[in-house]
N, C-alpha and C. Protein backbone atom coordinates (compact mmCIF):
# COMPACT_ATOMS: atom_id res chain seq x y z
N UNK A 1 -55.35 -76.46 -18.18
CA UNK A 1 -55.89 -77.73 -18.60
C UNK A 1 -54.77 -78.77 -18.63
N UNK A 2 -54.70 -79.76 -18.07
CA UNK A 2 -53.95 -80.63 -18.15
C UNK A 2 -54.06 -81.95 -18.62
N UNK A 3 -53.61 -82.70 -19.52
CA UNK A 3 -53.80 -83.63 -20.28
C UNK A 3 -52.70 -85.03 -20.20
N UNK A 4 -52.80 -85.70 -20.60
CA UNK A 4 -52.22 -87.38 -20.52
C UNK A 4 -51.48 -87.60 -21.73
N UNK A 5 -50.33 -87.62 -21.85
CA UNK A 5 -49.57 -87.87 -23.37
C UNK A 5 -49.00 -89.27 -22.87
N UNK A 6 -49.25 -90.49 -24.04
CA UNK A 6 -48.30 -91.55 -23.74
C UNK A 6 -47.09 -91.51 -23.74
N UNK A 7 -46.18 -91.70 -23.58
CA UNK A 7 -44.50 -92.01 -23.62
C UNK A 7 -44.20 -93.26 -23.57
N UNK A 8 -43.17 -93.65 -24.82
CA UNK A 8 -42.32 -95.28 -24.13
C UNK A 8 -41.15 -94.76 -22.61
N UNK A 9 -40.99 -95.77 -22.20
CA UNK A 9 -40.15 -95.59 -20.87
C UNK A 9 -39.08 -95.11 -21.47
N UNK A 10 -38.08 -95.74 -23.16
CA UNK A 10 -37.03 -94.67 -22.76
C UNK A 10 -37.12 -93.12 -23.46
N UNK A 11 -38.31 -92.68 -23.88
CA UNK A 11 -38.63 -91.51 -23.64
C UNK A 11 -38.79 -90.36 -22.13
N UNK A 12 -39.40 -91.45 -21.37
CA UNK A 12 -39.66 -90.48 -19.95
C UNK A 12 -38.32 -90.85 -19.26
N UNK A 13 -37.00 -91.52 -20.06
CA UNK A 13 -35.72 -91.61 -19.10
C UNK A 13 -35.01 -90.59 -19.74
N UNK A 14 -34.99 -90.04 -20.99
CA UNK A 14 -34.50 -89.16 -21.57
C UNK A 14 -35.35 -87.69 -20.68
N UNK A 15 -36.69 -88.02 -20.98
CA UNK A 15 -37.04 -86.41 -20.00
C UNK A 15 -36.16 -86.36 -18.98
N UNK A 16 -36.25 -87.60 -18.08
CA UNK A 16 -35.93 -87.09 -16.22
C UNK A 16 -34.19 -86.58 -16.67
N UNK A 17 -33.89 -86.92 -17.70
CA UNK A 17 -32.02 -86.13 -17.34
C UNK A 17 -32.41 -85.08 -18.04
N UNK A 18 -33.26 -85.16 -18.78
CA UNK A 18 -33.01 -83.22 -19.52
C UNK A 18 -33.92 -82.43 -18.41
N UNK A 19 -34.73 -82.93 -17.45
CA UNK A 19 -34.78 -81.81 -16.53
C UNK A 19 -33.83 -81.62 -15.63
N UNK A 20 -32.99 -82.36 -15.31
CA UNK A 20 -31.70 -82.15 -14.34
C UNK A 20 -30.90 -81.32 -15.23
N UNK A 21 -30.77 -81.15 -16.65
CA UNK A 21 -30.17 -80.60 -17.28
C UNK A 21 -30.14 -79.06 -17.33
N UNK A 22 -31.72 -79.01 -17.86
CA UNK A 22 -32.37 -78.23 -17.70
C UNK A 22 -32.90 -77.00 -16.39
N UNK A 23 -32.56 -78.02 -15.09
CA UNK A 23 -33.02 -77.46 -13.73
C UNK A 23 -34.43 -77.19 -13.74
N UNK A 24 -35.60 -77.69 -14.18
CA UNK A 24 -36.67 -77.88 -14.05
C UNK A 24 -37.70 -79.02 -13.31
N UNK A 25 -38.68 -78.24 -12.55
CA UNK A 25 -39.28 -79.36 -11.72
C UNK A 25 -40.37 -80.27 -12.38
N UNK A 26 -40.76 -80.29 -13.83
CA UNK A 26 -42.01 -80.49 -14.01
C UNK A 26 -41.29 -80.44 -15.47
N UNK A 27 -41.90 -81.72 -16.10
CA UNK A 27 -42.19 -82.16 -17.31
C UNK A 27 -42.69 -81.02 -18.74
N UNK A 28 -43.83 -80.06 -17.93
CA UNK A 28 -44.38 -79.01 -18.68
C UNK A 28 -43.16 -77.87 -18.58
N UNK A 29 -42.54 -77.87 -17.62
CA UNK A 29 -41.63 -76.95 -17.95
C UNK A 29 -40.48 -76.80 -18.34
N UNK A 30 -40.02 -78.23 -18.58
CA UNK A 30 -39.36 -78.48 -19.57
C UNK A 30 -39.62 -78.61 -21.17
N UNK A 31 -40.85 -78.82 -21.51
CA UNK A 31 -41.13 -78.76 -22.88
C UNK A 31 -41.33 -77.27 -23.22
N UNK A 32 -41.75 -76.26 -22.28
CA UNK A 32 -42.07 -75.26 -22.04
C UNK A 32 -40.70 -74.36 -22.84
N UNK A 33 -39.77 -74.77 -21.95
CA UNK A 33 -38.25 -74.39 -22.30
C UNK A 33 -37.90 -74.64 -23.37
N UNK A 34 -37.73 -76.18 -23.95
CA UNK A 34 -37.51 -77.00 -25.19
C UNK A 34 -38.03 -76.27 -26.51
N UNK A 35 -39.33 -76.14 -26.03
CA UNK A 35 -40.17 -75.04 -27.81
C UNK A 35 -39.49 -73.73 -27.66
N UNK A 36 -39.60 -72.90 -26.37
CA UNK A 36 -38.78 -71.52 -26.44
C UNK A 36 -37.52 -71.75 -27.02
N UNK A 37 -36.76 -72.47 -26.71
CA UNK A 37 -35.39 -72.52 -27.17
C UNK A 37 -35.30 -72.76 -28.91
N UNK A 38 -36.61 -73.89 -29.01
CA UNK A 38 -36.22 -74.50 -30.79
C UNK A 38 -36.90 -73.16 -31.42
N UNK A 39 -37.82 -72.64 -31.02
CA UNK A 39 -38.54 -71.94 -32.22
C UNK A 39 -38.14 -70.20 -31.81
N UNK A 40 -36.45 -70.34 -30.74
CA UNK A 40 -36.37 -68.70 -31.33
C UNK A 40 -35.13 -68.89 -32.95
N UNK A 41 -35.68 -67.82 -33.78
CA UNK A 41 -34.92 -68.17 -34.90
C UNK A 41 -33.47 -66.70 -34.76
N UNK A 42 -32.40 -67.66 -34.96
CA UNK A 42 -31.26 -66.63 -34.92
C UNK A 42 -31.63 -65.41 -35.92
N UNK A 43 -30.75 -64.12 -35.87
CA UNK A 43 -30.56 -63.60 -36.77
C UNK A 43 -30.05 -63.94 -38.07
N UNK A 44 -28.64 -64.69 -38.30
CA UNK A 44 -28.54 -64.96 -38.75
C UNK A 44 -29.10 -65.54 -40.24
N UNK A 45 -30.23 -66.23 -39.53
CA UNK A 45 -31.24 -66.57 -40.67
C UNK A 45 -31.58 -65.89 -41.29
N UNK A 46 -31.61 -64.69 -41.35
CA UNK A 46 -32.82 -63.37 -41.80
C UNK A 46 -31.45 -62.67 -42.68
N UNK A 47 -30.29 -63.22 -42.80
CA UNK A 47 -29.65 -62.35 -43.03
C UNK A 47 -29.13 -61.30 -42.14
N UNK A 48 -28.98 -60.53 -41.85
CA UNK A 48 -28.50 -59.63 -40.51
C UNK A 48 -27.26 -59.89 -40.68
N UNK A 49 -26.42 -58.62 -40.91
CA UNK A 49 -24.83 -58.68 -40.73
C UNK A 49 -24.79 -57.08 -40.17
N UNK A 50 -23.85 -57.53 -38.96
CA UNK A 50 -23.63 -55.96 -37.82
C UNK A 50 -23.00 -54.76 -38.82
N UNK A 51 -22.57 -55.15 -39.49
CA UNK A 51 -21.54 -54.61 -40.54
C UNK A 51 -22.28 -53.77 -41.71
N UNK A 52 -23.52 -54.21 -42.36
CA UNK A 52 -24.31 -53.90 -43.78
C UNK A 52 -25.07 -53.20 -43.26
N UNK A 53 -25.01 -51.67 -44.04
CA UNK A 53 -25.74 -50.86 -44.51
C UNK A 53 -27.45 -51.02 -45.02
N UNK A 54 -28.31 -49.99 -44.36
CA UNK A 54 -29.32 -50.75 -45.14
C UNK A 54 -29.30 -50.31 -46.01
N UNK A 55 -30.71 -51.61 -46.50
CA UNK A 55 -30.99 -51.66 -47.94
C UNK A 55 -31.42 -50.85 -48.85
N UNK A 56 -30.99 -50.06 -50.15
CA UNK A 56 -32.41 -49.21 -50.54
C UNK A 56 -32.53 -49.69 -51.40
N UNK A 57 -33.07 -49.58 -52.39
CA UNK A 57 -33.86 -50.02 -53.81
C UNK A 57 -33.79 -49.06 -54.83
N UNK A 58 -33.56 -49.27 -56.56
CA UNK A 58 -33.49 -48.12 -56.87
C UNK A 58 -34.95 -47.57 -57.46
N UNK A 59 -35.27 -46.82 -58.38
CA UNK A 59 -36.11 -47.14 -59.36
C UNK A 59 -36.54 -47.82 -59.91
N UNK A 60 -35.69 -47.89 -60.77
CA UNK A 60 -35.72 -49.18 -61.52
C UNK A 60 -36.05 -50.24 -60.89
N UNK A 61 -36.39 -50.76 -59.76
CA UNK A 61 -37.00 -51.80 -59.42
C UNK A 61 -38.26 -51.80 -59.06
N UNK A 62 -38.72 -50.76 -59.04
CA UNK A 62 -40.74 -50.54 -58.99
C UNK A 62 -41.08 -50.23 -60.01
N UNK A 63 -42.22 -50.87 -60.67
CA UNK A 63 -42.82 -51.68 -62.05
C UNK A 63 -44.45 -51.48 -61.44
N UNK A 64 -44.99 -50.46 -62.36
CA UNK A 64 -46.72 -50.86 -62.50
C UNK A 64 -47.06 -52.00 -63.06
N UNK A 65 -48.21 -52.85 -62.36
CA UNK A 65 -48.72 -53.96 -62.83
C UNK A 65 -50.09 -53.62 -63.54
């Protein structure tokens, strides 16, 4: 399905260099790229260290409600 999004001009001058940037032929596949790239989340975030042991829990931390 393909659809019509407005843009000001120096929006669609910023696209045409981030697809040269990018090496993409097409507008969609550059936004395509753009969301893959923003919404992978590092490890980092989550915590993750190459180094730490996992986690256990002892007893004492499970509680009947």
């Amino acid at each position: 399905m393909q659809t019509t999004i407005p843009l000001e001009k120096e929006t669609v001058q910023v696209l045409e260099k981030l697809k040269s940037k990018y090496n993409v032929s097409s507008y969609d596949k550059l936004i395509k790229q753009m969301l893959q790239k923003e919404t992978q989340t590092p490890k980092s975030l989550f915590g993750a260290h190459q180094k730490m042991k996992p986690f256990k829990r002892d007893k004492a931390d499970f509680h009947e409600l």
